[in-house]
Protein backbone atom coordinates (compact mmCIF):
# COMPACT_ATOMS: atom_id res chain seq x y z
CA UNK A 1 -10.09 81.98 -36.18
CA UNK A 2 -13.33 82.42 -38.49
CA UNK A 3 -10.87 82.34 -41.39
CA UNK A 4 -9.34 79.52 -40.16
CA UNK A 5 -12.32 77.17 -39.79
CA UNK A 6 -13.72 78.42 -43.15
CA UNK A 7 -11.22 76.99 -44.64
CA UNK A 8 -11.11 74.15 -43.08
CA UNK A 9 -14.71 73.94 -44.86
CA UNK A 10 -12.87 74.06 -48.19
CA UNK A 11 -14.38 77.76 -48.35
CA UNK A 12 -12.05 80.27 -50.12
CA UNK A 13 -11.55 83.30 -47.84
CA UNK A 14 -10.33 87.10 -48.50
CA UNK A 15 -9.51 89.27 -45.54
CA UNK A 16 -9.48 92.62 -44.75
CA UNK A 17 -8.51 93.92 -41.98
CA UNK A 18 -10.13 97.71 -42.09
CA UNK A 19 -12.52 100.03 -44.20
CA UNK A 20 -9.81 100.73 -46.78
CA UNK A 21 -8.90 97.18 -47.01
CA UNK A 22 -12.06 95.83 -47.49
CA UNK A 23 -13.17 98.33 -50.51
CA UNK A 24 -10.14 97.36 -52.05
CA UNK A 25 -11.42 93.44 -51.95
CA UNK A 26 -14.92 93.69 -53.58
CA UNK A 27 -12.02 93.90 -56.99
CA UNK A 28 -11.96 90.50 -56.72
CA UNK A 29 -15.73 90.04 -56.40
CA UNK A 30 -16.60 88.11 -53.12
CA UNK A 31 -19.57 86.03 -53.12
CA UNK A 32 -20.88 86.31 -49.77
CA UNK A 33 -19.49 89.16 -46.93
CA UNK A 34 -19.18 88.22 -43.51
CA UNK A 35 -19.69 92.12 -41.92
CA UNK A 36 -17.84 93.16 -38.24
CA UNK A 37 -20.14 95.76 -37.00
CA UNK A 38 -16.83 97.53 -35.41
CA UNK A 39 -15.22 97.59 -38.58
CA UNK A 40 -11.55 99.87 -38.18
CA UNK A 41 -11.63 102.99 -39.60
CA UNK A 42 -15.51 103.49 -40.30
CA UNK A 43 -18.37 101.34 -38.89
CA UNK A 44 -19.66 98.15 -40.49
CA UNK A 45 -22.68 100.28 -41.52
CA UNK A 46 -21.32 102.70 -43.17
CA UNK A 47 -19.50 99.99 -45.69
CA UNK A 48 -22.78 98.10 -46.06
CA UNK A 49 -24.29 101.59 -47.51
CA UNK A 50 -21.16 101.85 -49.67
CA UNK A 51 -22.08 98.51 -50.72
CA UNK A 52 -25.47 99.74 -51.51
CA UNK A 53 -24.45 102.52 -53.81
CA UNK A 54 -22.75 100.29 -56.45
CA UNK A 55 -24.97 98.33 -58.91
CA UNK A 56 -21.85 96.13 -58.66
CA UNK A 57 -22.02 95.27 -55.19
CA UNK A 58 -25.85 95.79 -54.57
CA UNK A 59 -26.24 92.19 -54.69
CA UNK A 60 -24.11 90.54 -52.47
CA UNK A 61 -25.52 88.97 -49.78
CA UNK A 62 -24.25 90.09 -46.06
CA UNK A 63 -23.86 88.42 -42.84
CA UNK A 64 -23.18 90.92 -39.89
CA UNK A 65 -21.15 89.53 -37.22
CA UNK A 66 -21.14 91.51 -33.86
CA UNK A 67 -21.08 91.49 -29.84
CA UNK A 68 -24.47 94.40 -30.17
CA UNK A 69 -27.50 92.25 -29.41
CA UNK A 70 -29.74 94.48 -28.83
CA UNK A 71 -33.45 94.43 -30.97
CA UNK A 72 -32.59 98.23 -31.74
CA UNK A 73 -29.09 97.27 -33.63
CA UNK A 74 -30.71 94.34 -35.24
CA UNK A 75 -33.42 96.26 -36.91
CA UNK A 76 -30.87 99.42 -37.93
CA UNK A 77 -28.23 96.60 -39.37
CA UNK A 78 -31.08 95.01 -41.25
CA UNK A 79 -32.96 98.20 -42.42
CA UNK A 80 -29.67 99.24 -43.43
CA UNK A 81 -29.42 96.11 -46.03
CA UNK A 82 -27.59 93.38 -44.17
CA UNK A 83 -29.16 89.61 -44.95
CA UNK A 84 -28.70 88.19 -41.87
CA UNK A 85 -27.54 89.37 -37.95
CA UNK A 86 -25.35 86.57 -36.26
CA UNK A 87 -23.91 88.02 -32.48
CA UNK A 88 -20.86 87.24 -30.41
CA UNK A 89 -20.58 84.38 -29.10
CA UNK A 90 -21.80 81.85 -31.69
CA UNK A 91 -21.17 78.40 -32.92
CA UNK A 92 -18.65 77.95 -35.60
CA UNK A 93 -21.27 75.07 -37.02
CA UNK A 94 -24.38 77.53 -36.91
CA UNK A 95 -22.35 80.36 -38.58
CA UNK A 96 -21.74 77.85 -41.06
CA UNK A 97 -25.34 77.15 -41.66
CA UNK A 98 -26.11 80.47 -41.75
CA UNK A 99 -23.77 81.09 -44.60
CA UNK A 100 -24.82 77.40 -46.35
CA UNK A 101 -28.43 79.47 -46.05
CA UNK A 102 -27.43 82.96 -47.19
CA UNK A 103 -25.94 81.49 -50.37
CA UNK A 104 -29.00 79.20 -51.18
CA UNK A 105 -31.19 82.03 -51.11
CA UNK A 106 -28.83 84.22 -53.10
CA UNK A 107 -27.53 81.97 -55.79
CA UNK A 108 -29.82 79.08 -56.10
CA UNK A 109 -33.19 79.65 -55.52
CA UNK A 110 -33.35 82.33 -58.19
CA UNK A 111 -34.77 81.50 -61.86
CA UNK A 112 -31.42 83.44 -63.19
CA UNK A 113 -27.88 82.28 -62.34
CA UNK A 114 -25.76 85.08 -63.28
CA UNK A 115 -21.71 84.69 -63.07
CA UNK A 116 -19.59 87.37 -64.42
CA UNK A 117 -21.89 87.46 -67.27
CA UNK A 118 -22.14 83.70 -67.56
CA UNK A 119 -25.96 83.45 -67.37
CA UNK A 120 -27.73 80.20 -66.22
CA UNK A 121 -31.75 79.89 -66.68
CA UNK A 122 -33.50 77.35 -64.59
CA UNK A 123 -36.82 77.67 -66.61
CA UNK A 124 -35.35 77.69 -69.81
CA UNK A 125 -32.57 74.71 -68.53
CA UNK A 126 -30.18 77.41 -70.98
CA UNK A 127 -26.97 78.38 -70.34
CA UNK A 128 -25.80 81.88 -72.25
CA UNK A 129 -22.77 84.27 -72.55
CA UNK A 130 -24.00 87.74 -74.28
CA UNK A 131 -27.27 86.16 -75.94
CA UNK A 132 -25.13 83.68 -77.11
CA UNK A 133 -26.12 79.92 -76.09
CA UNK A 134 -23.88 77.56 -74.98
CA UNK A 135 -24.31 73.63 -76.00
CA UNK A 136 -23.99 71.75 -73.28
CA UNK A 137 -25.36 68.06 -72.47
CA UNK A 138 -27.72 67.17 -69.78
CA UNK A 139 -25.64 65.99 -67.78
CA UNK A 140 -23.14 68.96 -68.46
CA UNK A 141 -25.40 71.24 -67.46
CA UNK A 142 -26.52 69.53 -64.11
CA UNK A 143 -22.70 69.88 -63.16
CA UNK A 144 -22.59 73.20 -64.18
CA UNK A 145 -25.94 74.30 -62.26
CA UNK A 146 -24.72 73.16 -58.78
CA UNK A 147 -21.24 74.45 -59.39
CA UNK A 148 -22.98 78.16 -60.54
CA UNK A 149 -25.11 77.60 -57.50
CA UNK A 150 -22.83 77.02 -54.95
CA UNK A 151 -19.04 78.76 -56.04
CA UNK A 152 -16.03 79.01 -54.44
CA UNK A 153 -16.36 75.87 -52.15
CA UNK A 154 -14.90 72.84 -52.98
CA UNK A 155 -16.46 69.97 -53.49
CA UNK A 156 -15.03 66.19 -53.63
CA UNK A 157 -15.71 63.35 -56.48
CA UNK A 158 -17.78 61.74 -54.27
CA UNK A 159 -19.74 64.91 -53.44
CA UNK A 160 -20.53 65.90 -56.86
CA UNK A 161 -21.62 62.15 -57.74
CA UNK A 162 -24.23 62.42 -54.76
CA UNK A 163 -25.34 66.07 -55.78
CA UNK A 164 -25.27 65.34 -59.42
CA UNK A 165 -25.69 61.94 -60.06
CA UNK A 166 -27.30 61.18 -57.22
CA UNK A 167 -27.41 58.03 -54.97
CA UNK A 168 -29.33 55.68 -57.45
CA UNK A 169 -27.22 55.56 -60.44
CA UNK A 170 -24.03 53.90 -59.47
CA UNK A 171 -20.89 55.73 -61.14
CA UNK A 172 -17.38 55.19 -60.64
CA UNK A 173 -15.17 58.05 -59.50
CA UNK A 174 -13.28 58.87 -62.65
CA UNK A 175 -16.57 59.42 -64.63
CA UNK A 176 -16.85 63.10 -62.56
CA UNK A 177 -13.42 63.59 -63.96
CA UNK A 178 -14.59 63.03 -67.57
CA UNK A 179 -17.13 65.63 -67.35
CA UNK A 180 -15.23 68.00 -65.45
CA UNK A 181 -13.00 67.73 -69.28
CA UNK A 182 -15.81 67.90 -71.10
CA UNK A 183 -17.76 70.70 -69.56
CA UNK A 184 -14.47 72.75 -69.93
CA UNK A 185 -14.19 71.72 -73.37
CA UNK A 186 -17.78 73.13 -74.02
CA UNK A 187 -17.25 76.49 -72.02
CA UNK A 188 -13.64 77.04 -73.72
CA UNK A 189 -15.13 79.31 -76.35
CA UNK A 190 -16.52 81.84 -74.31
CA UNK A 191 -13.34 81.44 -71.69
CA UNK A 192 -15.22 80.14 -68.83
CA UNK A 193 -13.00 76.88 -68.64
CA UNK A 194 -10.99 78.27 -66.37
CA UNK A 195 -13.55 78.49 -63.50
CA UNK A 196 -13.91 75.03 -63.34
CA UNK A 197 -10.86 74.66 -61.34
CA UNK A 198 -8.80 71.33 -59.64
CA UNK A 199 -7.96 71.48 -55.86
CA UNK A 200 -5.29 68.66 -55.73
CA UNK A 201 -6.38 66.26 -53.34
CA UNK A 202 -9.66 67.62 -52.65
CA UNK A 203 -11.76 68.13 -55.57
CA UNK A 204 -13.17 70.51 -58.09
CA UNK A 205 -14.54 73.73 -57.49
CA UNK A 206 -16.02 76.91 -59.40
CA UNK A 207 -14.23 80.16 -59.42
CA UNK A 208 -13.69 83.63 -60.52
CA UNK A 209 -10.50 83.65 -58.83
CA UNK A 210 -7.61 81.71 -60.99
CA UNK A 211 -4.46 80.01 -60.14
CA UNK A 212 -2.50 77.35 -61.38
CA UNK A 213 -4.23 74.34 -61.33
C-alpha cells in the first residue's frame, strides 16, 4: 500500500521483502530507505548498522517505519543512526512530508551535490566529473541543481518551469524540452545524459536507474 501511493507520487520505488532482499537492493543505490523495524529475517536495526559499516551506504538517509512507540525505541532507533522515527498508524500525506523533508536535508541543503561521482558545488555554482569541469549555461545548471537535488521523482513541464524558471518569466512549455536536449548534450561527454530521463506523459526526471526512454 506504501508502494502503491509512492508511486502514485511519481516516486520510483524498490522493494524488498526481507534482510537478504534488501542487502541485495542498496546495488542499485536507493536514495532514501523507508526502514520496517520488524524487518523478516533480522531486525530493522540490525540492517541500519549494516548500513553503517559501508562508506557506501553510510550516507543514506533513513526513515523507520514501525507500530513501537515507545520513547525507549525511539531513542535506540535514532542512536542507532536512523534520520527520522514515523509509527503505525500514520498519514500517507505526512509520511510524504516526512520523506519531501528527509531528502531536503540530505541532498539539497548541503554545499556539495554528489551523484555517482557527478559533483555539484553550490558555492562555486560548478559542476565536475573527476576534477574535470563541466560547461554548462546558467540556465543549464539551474535545471541540473534541482534535478541533483531532488532525484528519482518526476517532475512535469509545468513543474520544472515554476521551480526553475519561476513564476515571473513567462515560458512556453516546449522551452523545458529544449534544455532538457541541451543539458544532455553538455553532460554526454562524461555519460551523465542518460540520467536525465523522459517519463512519457508525465515529465522528466533524474536517475541512476536506466530504461528505455
Amino acid at each position: 500500500m506504501i508502494s502503491l501511493f509512492l508511486l502514485q507520487q511519481n516516486y520510483q520505488v524498490l522493494e524488498a521483502e526481507d534482510y537478504q532482499s534488501a542487502v541485495k537492493k542498496l546495488s542499485e543505490k536507493p536514495k532514501l530507505i523507508l526502514l520496517d523495524w520488524m524487518l523478516p529475517g533480522r531486525s530493522g536495526i540490525q540492517f541500519i548498522q549494516y548500513l553503517k559499516k559501508s562508506e557506501e551506504t553510510a550516507q543514506i538517509p533513513i526513515l523507520m517505519l514501525t507500530a513501537r512507540s515507545s520513547e525507549d525505541d525511539c531513542i535506540v532507533c535514532l542512536n542507532t543512526g536512523a534520520d527520522d522515527y514515523v509509527t503505525k498508524p500514520f498519514s500517507p500525506k505526512v509520511l510524504i512530508a516526512r520523506i519531501e523533508s528527509l531528502l531536503r536535508r540530505t541532498y539539497q541543503n548541503n554545499d556539495i551535490i554528489n551523484i555517482d561521482d557527478l559533483i555539484l558545488d553550490q558555492n562555486a555554482k560548478r559542476v565536475t566529473f573527476q576534477k574535470k569541469e563541466i560547461s554548462l549555461s546558467s540556465t543549464e545548471y539551474k535545471l541540473l541543481h534541482f534535478f541533483m537535488a531532488h532525484p528519482e521523482k518526476v517532475y512535469s513541464r509545468e513543474q520544472l518551469l515554476d521551480f526553475v524558471w519561476g513564476n515571473d518569466i513567462y515560458v512556453e512549455d516546449r522551452t523545458v524540452d529544449s534544455y532538457i536536449r541541451r543539458l544532455r548534450k553538455s553532460l554526454e561527454p562524461c555519460g551523465f545524459e542518460r540520467y536525465v530521463q523522459t517519463v512519457r506523459g508525465s515529465g522528466y526526471r533524474f536517475s541512476n536507474h536506466f530504461q528505455d526512454n
